[in-house]
C-alpha atoms as a PDB file:
ATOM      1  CA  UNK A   1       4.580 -20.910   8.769  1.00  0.00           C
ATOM      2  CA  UNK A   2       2.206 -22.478  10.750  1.00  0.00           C
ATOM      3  CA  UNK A   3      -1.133 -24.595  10.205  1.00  0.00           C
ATOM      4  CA  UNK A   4      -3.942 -22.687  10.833  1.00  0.00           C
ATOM      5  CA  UNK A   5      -7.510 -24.935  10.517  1.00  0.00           C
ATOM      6  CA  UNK A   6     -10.746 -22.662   9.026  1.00  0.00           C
ATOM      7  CA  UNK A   7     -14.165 -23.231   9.735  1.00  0.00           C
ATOM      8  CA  UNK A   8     -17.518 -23.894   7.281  1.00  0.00           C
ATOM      9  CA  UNK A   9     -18.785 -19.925   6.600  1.00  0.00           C
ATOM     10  CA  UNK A  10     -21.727 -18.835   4.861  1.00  0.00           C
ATOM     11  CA  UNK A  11     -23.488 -20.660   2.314  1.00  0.00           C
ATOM     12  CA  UNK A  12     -21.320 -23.932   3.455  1.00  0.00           C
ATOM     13  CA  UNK A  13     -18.426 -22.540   2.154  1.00  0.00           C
ATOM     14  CA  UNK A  14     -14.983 -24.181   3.421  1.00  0.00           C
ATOM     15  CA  UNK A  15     -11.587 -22.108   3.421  1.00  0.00           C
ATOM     16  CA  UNK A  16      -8.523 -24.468   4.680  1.00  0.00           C
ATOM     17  CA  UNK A  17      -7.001 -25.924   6.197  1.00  0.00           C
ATOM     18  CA  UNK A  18      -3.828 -23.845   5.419  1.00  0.00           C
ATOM     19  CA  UNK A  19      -0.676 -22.334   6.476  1.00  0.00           C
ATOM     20  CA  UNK A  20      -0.707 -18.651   7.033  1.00  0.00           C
ATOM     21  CA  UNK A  21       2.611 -16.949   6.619  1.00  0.00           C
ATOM     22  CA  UNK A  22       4.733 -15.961   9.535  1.00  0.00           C
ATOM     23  CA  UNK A  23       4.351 -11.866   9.752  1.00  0.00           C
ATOM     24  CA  UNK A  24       6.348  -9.043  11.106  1.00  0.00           C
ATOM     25  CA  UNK A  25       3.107  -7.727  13.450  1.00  0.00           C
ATOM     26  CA  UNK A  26       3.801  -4.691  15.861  1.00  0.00           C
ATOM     27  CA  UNK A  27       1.871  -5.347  18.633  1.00  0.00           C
ATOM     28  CA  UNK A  28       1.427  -1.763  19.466  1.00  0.00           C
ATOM     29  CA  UNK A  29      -0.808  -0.943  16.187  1.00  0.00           C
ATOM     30  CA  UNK A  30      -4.350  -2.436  15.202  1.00  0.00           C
ATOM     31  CA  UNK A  31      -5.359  -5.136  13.409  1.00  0.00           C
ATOM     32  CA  UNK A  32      -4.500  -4.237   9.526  1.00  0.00           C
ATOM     33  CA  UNK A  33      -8.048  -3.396   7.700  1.00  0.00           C
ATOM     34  CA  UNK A  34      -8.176  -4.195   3.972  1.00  0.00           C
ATOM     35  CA  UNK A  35     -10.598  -2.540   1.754  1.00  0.00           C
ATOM     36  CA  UNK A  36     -12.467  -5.249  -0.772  1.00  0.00           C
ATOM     37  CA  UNK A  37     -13.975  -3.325  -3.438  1.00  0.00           C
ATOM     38  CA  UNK A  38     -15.970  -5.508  -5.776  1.00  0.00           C
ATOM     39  CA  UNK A  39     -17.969  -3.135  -7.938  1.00  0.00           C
ATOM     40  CA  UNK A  40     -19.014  -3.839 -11.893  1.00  0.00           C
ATOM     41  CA  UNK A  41     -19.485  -1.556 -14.662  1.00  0.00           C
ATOM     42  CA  UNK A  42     -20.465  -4.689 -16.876  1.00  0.00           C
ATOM     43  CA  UNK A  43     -21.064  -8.322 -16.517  1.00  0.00           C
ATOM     44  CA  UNK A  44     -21.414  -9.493 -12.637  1.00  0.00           C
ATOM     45  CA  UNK A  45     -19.359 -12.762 -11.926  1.00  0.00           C
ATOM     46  CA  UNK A  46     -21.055 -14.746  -9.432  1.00  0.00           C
ATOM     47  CA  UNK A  47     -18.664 -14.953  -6.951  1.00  0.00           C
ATOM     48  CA  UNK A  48     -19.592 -11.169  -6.261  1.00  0.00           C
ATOM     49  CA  UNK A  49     -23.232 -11.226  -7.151  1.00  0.00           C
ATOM     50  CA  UNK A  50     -24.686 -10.357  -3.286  1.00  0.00           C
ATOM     51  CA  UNK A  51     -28.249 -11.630  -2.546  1.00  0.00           C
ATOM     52  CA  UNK A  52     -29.450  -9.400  -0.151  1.00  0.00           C
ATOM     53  CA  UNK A  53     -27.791  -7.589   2.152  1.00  0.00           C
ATOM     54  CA  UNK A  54     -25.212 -10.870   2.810  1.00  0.00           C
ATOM     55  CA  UNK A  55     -21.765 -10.876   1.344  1.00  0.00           C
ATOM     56  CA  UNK A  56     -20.643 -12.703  -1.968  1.00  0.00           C
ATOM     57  CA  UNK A  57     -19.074 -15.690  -1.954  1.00  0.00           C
ATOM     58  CA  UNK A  58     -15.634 -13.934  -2.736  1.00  0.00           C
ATOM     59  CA  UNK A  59     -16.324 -11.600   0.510  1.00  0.00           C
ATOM     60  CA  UNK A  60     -17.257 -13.883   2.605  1.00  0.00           C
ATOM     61  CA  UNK A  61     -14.009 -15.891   1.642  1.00  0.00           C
ATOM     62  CA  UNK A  62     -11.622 -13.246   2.190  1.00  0.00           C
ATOM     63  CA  UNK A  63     -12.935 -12.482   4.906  1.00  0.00           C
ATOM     64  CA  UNK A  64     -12.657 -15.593   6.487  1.00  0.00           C
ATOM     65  CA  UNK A  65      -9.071 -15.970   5.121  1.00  0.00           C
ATOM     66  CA  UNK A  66      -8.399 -12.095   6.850  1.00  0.00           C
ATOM     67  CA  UNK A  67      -9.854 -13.108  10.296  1.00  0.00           C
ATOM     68  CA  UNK A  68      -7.697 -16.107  10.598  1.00  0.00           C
ATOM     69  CA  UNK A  69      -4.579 -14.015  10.238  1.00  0.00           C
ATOM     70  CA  UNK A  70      -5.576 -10.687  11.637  1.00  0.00           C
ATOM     71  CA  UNK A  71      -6.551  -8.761   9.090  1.00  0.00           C
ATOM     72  CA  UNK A  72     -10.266  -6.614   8.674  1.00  0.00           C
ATOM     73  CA  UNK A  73     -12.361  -7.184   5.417  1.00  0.00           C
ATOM     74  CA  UNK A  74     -14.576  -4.271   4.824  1.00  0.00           C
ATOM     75  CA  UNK A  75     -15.806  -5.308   1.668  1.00  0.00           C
ATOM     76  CA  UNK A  76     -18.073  -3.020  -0.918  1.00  0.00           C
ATOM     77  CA  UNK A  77     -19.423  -1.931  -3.911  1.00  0.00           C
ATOM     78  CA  UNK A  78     -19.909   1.854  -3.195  1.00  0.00           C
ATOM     79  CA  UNK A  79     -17.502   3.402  -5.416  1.00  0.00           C
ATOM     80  CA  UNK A  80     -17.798   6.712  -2.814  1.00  0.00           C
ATOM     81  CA  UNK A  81     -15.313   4.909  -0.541  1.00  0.00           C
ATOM     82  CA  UNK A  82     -12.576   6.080  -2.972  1.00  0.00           C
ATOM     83  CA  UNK A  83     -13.630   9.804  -2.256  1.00  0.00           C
ATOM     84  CA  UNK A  84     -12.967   9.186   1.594  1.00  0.00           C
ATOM     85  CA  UNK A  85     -10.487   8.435   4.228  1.00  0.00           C
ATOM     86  CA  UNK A  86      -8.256   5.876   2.226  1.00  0.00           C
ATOM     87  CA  UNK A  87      -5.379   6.091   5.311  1.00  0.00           C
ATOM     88  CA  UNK A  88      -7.592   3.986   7.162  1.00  0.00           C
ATOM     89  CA  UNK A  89      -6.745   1.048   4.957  1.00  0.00           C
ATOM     90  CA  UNK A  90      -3.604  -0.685   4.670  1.00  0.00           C
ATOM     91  CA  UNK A  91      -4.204  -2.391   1.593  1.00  0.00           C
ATOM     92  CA  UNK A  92      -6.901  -2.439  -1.286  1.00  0.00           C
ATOM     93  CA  UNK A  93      -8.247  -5.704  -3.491  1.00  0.00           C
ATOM     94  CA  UNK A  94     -10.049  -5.563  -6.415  1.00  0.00           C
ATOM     95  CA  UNK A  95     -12.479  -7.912  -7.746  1.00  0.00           C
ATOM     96  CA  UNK A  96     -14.225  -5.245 -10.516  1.00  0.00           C
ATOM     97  CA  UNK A  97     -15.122  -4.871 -13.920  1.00  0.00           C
ATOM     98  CA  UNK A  98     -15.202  -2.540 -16.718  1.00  0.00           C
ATOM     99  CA  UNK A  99     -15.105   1.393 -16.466  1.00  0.00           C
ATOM    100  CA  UNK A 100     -15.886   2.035 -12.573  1.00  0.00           C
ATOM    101  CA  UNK A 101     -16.625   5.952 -13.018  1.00  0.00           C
ATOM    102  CA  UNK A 102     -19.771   5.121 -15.298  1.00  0.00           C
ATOM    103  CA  UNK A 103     -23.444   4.332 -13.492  1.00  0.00           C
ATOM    104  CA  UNK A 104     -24.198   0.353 -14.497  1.00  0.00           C
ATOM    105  CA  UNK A 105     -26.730  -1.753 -13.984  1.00  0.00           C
ATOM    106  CA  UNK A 106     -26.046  -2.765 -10.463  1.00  0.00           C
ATOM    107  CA  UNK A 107     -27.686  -0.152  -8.164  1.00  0.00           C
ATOM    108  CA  UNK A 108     -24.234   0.642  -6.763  1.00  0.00           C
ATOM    109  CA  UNK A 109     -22.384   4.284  -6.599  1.00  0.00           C
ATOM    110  CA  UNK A 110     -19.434   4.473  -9.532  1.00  0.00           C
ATOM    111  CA  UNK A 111     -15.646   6.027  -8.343  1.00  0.00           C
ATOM    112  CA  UNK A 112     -15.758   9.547  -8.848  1.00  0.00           C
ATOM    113  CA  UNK A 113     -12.691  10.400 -11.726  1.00  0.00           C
ATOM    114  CA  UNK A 114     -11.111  12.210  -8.649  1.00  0.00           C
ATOM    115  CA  UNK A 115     -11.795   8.788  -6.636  1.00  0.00           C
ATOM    116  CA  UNK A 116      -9.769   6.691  -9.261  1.00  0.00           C
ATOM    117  CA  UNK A 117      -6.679   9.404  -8.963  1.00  0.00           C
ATOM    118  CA  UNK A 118      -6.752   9.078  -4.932  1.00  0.00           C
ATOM    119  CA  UNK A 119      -6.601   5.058  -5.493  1.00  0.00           C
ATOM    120  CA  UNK A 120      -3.518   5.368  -7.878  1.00  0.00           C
ATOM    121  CA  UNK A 121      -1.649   7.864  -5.550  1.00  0.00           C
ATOM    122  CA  UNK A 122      -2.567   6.170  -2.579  1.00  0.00           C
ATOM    123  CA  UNK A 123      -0.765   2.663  -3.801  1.00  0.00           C
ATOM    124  CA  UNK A 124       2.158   4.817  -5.254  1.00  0.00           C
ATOM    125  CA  UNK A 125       2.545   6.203  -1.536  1.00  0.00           C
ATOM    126  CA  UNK A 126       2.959   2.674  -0.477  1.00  0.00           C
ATOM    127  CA  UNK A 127      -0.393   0.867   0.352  1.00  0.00           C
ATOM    128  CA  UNK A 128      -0.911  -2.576  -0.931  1.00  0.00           C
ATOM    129  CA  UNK A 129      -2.974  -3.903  -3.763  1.00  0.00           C
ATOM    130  CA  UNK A 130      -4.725  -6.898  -4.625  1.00  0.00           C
ATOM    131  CA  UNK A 131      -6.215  -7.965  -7.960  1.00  0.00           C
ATOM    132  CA  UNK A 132      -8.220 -10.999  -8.347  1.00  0.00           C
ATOM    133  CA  UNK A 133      -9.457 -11.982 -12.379  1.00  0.00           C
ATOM    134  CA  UNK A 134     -11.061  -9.461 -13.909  1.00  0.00           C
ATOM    135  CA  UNK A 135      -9.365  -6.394 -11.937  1.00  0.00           C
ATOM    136  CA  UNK A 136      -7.675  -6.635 -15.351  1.00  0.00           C
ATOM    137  CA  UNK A 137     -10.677  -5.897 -17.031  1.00  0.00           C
ATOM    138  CA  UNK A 138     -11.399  -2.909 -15.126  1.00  0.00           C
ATOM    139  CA  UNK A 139     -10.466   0.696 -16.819  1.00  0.00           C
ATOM    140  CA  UNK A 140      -9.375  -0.785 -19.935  1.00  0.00           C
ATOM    141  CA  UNK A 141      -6.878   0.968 -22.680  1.00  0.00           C
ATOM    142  CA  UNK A 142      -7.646   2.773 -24.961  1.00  0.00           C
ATOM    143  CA  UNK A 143      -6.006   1.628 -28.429  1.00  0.00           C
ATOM    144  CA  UNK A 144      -1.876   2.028 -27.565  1.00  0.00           C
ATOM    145  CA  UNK A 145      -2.699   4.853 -24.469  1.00  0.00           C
ATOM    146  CA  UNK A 146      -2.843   2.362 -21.925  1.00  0.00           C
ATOM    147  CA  UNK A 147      -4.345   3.698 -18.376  1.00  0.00           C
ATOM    148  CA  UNK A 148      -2.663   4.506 -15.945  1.00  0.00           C
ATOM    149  CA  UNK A 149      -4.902   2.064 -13.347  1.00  0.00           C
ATOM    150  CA  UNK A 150      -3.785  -1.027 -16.247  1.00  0.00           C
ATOM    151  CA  UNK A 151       0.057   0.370 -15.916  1.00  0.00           C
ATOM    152  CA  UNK A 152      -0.336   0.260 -12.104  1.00  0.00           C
ATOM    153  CA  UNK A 153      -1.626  -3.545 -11.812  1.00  0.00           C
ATOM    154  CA  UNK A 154       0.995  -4.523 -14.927  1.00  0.00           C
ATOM    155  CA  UNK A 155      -1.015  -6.401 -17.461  1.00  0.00           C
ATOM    156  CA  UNK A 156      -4.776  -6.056 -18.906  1.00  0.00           C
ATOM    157  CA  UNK A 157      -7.614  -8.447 -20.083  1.00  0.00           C
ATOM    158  CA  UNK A 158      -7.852  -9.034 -23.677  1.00  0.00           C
ATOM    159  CA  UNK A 159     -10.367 -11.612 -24.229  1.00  0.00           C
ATOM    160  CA  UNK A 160     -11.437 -15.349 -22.856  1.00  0.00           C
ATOM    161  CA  UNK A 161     -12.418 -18.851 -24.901  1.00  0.00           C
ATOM    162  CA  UNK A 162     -14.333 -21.324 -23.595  1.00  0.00           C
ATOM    163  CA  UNK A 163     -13.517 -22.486 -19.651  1.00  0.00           C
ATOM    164  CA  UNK A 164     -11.513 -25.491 -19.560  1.00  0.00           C
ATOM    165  CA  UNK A 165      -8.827 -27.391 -17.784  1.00  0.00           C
ATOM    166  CA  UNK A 166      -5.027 -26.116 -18.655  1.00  0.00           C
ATOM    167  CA  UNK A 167      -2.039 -26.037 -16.244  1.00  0.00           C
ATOM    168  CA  UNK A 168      -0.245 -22.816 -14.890  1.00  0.00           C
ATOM    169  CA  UNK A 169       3.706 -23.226 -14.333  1.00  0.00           C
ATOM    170  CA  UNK A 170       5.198 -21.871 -11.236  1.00  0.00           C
ATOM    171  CA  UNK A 171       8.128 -19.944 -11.892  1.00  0.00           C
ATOM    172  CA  UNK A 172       8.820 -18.279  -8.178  1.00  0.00           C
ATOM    173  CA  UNK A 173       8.257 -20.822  -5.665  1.00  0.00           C
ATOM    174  CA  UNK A 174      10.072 -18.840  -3.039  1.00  0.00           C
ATOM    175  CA  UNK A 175       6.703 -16.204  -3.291  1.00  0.00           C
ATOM    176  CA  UNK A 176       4.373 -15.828  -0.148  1.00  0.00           C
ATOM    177  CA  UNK A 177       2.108 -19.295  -0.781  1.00  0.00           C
ATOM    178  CA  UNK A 178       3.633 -20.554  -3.942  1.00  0.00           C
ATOM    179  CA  UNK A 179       5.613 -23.140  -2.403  1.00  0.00           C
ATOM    180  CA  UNK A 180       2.044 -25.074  -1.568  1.00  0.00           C
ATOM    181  CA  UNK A 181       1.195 -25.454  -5.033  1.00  0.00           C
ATOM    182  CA  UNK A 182       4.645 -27.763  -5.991  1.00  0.00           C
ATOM    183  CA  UNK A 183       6.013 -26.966  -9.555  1.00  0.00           C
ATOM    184  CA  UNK A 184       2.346 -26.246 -11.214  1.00  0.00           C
ATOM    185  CA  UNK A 185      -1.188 -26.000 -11.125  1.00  0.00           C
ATOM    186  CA  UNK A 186      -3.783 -27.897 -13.161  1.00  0.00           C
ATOM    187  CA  UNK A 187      -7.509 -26.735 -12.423  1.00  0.00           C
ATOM    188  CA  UNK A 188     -10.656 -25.926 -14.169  1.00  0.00           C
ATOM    189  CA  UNK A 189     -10.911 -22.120 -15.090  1.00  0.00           C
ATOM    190  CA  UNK A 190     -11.860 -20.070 -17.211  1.00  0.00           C
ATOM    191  CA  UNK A 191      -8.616 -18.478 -18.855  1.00  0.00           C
ATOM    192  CA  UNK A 192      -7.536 -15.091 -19.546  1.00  0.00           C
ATOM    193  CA  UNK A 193      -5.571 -13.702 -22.350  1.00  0.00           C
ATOM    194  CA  UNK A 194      -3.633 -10.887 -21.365  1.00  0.00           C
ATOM    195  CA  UNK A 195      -1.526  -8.099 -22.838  1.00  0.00           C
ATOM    196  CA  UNK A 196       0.465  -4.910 -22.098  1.00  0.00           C
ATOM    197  CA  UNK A 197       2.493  -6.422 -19.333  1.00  0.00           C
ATOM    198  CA  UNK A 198       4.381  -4.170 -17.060  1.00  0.00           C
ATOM    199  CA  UNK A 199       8.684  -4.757 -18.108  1.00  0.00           C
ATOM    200  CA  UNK A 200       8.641  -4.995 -14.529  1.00  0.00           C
ATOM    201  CA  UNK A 201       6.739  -7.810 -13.302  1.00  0.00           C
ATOM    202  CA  UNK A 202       8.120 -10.511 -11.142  1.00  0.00           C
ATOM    203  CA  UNK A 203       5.701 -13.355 -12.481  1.00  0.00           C
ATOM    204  CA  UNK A 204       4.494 -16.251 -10.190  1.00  0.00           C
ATOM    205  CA  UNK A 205       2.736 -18.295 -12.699  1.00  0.00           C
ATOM    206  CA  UNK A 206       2.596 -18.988 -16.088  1.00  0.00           C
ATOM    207  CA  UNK A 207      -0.104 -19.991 -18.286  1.00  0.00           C
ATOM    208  CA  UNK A 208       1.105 -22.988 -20.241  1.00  0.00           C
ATOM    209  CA  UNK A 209      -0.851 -22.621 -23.699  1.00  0.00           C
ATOM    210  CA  UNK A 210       0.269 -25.833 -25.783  1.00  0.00           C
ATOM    211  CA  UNK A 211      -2.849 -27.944 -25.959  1.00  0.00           C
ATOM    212  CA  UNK A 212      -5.506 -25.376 -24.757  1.00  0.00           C
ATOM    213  CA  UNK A 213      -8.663 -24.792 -26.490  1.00  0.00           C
ATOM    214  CA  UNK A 214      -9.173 -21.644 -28.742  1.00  0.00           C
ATOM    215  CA  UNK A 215      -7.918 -19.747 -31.556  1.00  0.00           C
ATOM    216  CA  UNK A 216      -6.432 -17.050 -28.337  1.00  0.00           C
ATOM    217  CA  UNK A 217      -4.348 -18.867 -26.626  1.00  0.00           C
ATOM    218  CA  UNK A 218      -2.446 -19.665 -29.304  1.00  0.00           C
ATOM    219  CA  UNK A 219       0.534 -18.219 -28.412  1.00  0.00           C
ATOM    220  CA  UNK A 220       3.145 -18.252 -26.492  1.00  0.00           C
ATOM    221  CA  UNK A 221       3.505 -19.080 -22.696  1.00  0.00           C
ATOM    222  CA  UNK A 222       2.327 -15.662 -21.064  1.00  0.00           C
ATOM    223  CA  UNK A 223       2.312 -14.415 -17.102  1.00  0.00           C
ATOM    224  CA  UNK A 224      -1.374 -14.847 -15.247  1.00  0.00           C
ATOM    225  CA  UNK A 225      -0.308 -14.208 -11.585  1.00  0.00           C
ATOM    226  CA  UNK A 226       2.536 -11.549 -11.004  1.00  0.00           C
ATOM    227  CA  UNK A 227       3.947  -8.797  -8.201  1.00  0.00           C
ATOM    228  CA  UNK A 228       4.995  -5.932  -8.695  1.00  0.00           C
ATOM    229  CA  UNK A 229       6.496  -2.512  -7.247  1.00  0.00           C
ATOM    230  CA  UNK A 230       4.031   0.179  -7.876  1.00  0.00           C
ATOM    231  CA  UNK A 231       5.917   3.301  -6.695  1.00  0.00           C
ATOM    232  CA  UNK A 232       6.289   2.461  -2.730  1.00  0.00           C
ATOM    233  CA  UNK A 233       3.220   0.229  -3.492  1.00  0.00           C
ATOM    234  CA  UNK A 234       3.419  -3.658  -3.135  1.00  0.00           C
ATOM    235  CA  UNK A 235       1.027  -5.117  -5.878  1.00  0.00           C
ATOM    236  CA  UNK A 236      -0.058  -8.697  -6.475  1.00  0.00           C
ATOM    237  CA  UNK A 237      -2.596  -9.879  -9.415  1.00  0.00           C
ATOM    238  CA  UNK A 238      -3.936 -13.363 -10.250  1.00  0.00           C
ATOM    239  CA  UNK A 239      -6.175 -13.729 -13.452  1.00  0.00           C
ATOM    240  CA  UNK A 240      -7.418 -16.732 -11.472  1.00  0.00           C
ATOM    241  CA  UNK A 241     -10.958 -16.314  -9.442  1.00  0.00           C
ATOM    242  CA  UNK A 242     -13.853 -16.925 -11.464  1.00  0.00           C
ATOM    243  CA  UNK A 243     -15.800 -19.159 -10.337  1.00  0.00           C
ATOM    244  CA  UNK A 244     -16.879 -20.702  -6.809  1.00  0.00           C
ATOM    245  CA  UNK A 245     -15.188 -24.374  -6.921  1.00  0.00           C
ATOM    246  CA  UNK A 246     -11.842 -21.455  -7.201  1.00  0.00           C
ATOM    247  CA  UNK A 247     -12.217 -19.849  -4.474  1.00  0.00           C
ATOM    248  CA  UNK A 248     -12.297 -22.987  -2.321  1.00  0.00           C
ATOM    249  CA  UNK A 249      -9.386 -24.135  -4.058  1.00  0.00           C
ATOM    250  CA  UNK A 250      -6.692 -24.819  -1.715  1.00  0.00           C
ATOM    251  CA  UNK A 251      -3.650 -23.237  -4.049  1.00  0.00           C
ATOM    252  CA  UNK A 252      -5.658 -20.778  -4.559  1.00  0.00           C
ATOM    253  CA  UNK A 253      -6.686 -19.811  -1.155  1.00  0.00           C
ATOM    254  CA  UNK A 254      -2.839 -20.138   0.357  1.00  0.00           C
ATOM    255  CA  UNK A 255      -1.496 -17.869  -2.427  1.00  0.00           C
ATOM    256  CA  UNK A 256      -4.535 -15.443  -1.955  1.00  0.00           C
ATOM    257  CA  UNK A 257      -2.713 -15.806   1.924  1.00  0.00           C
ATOM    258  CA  UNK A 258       0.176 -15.303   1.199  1.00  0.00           C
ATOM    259  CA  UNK A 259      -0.248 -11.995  -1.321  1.00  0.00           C
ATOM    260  CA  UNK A 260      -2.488 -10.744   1.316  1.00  0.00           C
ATOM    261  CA  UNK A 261       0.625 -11.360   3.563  1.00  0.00           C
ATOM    262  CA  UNK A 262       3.192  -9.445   1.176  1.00  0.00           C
ATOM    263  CA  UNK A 263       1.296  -6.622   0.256  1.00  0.00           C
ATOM    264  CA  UNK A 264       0.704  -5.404   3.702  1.00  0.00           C
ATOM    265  CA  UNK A 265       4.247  -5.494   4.412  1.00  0.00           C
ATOM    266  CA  UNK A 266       4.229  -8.496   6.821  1.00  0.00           C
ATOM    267  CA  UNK A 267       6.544 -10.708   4.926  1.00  0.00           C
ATOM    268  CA  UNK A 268       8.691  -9.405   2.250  1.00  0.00           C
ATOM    269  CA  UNK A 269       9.575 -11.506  -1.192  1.00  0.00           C
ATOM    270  CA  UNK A 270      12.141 -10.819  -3.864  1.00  0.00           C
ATOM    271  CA  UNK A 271      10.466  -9.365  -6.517  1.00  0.00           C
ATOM    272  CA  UNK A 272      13.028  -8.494  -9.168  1.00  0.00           C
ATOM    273  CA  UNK A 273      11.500  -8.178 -12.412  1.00  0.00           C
ATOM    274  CA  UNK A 274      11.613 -12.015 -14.380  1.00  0.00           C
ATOM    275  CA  UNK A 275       9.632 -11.251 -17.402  1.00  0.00           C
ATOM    276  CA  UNK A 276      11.785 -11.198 -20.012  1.00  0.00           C
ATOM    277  CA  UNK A 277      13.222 -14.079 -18.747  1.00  0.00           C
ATOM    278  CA  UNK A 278      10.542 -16.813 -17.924  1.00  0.00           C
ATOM    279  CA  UNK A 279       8.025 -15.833 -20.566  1.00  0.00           C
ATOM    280  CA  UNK A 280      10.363 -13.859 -23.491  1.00  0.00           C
ATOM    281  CA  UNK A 281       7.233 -14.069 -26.246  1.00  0.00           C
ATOM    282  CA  UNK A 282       4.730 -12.924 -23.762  1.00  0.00           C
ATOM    283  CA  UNK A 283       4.197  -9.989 -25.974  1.00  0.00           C
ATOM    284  CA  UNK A 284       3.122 -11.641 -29.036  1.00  0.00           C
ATOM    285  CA  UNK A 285      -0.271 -12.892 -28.903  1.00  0.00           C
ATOM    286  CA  UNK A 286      -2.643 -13.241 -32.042  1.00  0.00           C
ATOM    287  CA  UNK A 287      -4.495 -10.663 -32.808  1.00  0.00           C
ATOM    288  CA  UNK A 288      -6.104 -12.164 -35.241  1.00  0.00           C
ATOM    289  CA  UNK A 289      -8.187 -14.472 -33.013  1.00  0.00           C
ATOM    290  CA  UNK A 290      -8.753 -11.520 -31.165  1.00  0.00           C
ATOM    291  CA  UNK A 291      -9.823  -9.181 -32.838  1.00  0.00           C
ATOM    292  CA  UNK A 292     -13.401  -9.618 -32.952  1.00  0.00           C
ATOM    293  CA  UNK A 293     -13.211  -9.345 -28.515  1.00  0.00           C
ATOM    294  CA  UNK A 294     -11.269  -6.323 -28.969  1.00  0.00           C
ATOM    295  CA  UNK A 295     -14.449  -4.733 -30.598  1.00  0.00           C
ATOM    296  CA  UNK A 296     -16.931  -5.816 -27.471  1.00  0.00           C
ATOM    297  CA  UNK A 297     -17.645  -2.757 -25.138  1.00  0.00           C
ATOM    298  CA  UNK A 298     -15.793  -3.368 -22.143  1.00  0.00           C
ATOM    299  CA  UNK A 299     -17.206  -5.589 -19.213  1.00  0.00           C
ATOM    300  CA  UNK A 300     -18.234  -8.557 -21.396  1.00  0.00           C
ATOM    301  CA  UNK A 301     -15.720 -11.193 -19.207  1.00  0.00           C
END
């Protein structure tokens, strides 16, 4: 790896400084483009609340962490894209909400249903995903039928307490970016619960629920930041990404690096499934503190 300093961008934001993986990079192709689709069917979080015609504080992050290491941002909310030429992205992120086919009450286009189906066989072919927080709140299960876009990114949002600070283990330090954040991660955040995990998820880090605040995270240690092999497809979620201070995060910025790294193909990772072994009771979470979230329409996070 090699240091790699980042300038102030918009709004005074700071990314770095940080160490941007060493890549396989054919010099004969272009730079890799990533799409950044950050459209919401529900609740908008601020980091991808635009004013104007500027980018959101997520945007503009990524696409200062893309520039540094040669890779093309095109970030938007027009859920058309998906209807389009999808080959001329190497990878996809996600930083959405709720059920994207349905109008909302941002003024921006929804997938078409044949949209969402070109997204899902496109990653199955083999191009890269990203999802940041609530991409596991997007296209949410219904009852035991989970979708097909939840099986794809390998877990799905269940409900959220109050934000406070808690501590996320690292369980694969040998992942793109993980080494940087030493054995765990304390931070301000506002936690997920999650369910319906994917059997074959190779988690990265682990929420570590003894001592946090609220009646859902009462449970056992349970994966928040996981890759997986979707078909050909190299996938990559963190819950992690709510708010601003987040994103500017250094941990979280030279994972983000460091996914962005793996699912384009540029570095590879072992990514045999751990599940069952670093969190065994992720499946059990209380239902009974739950419950009541499970009956909010979808995009409330």
């Amino acid at each position: 790896m090699k240091p790699s300093r980042f300038p102030k961008i918009g709004g005074g934001v700071v990314v770095g400084p940080l160490r941007v993986p060493r890549s396989r990079i054919n010099g004969n192709r272009r730079p890799a483009r990533l799409l950044y689709f950050t459209r919401s069917a529900g609740y908008v979080h601020s980091v991808i609340h635009r004013n104007g015609s500027g980018l959101a504080y997520s945007e503009a992050i990524l696409t200062e962490l893309g520039r540094q290491c040669g890779v093309e941002v095109i970030a938007t909310k027009d859920g058309r894209v998906f209807d389009g030429d999808l080959g001329s992205y190497d990878a996809i992120a996600f930083y959405t909400l709720g059920d994207l086919i349905r109008e909302s009450g941002e003024p921006t286009p929804p997938m078409s249903p044949q949209g969402k189906q070109r997204l899902l066989a496109a990653i199955a072919a083999g191009k890269g995903f990203l999802g940041f927080h609530s991409a596991s709140d997007t296209f949410l299960s219904r009852e035991e039928q989970i979708d097909p876009y939840i099986a794809m990114v390998g877990g799905e949002f269940v409900t959220h307490d109050q934000s406070q600070q808690a501590t996320l283990k690292v369980v694969s330090p040998d992942f793109p970016g993980a080494a940087e954040l030493g054995g765990s991660l304390t931070m301000y955040e506002e936690w997920y619960a999650l369910k319906n995990f994917g059997t074959d998820l190779h988690v990265i880090l682990v929420q570590h629920t003894p001592g946090m605040i609220g009646g859902c995270y009462r449970r056992p240690p349970f994966p928040v930041t996981w890759a997986r092999m979707h078909g050909k497809g190299r996938v990559f979620y963190t819950s992690l990404g709510h708010g601003e201070h987040v994103w500017t995060h250094r941990g979280f910025q030279q994972l983000a690096l460091g996914a962005l790294a793996w699912v384009l193909g540029r570095v590879d990772a072992d990514v045999t499934p751990n599940i069952h072994r670093v969190t065994p009771d992720a499946d059990q979470w209380p239902r009974e503190h739950c419950s009541a979230h499970l009956l909010m329409p979808a995009g409330t996070s």
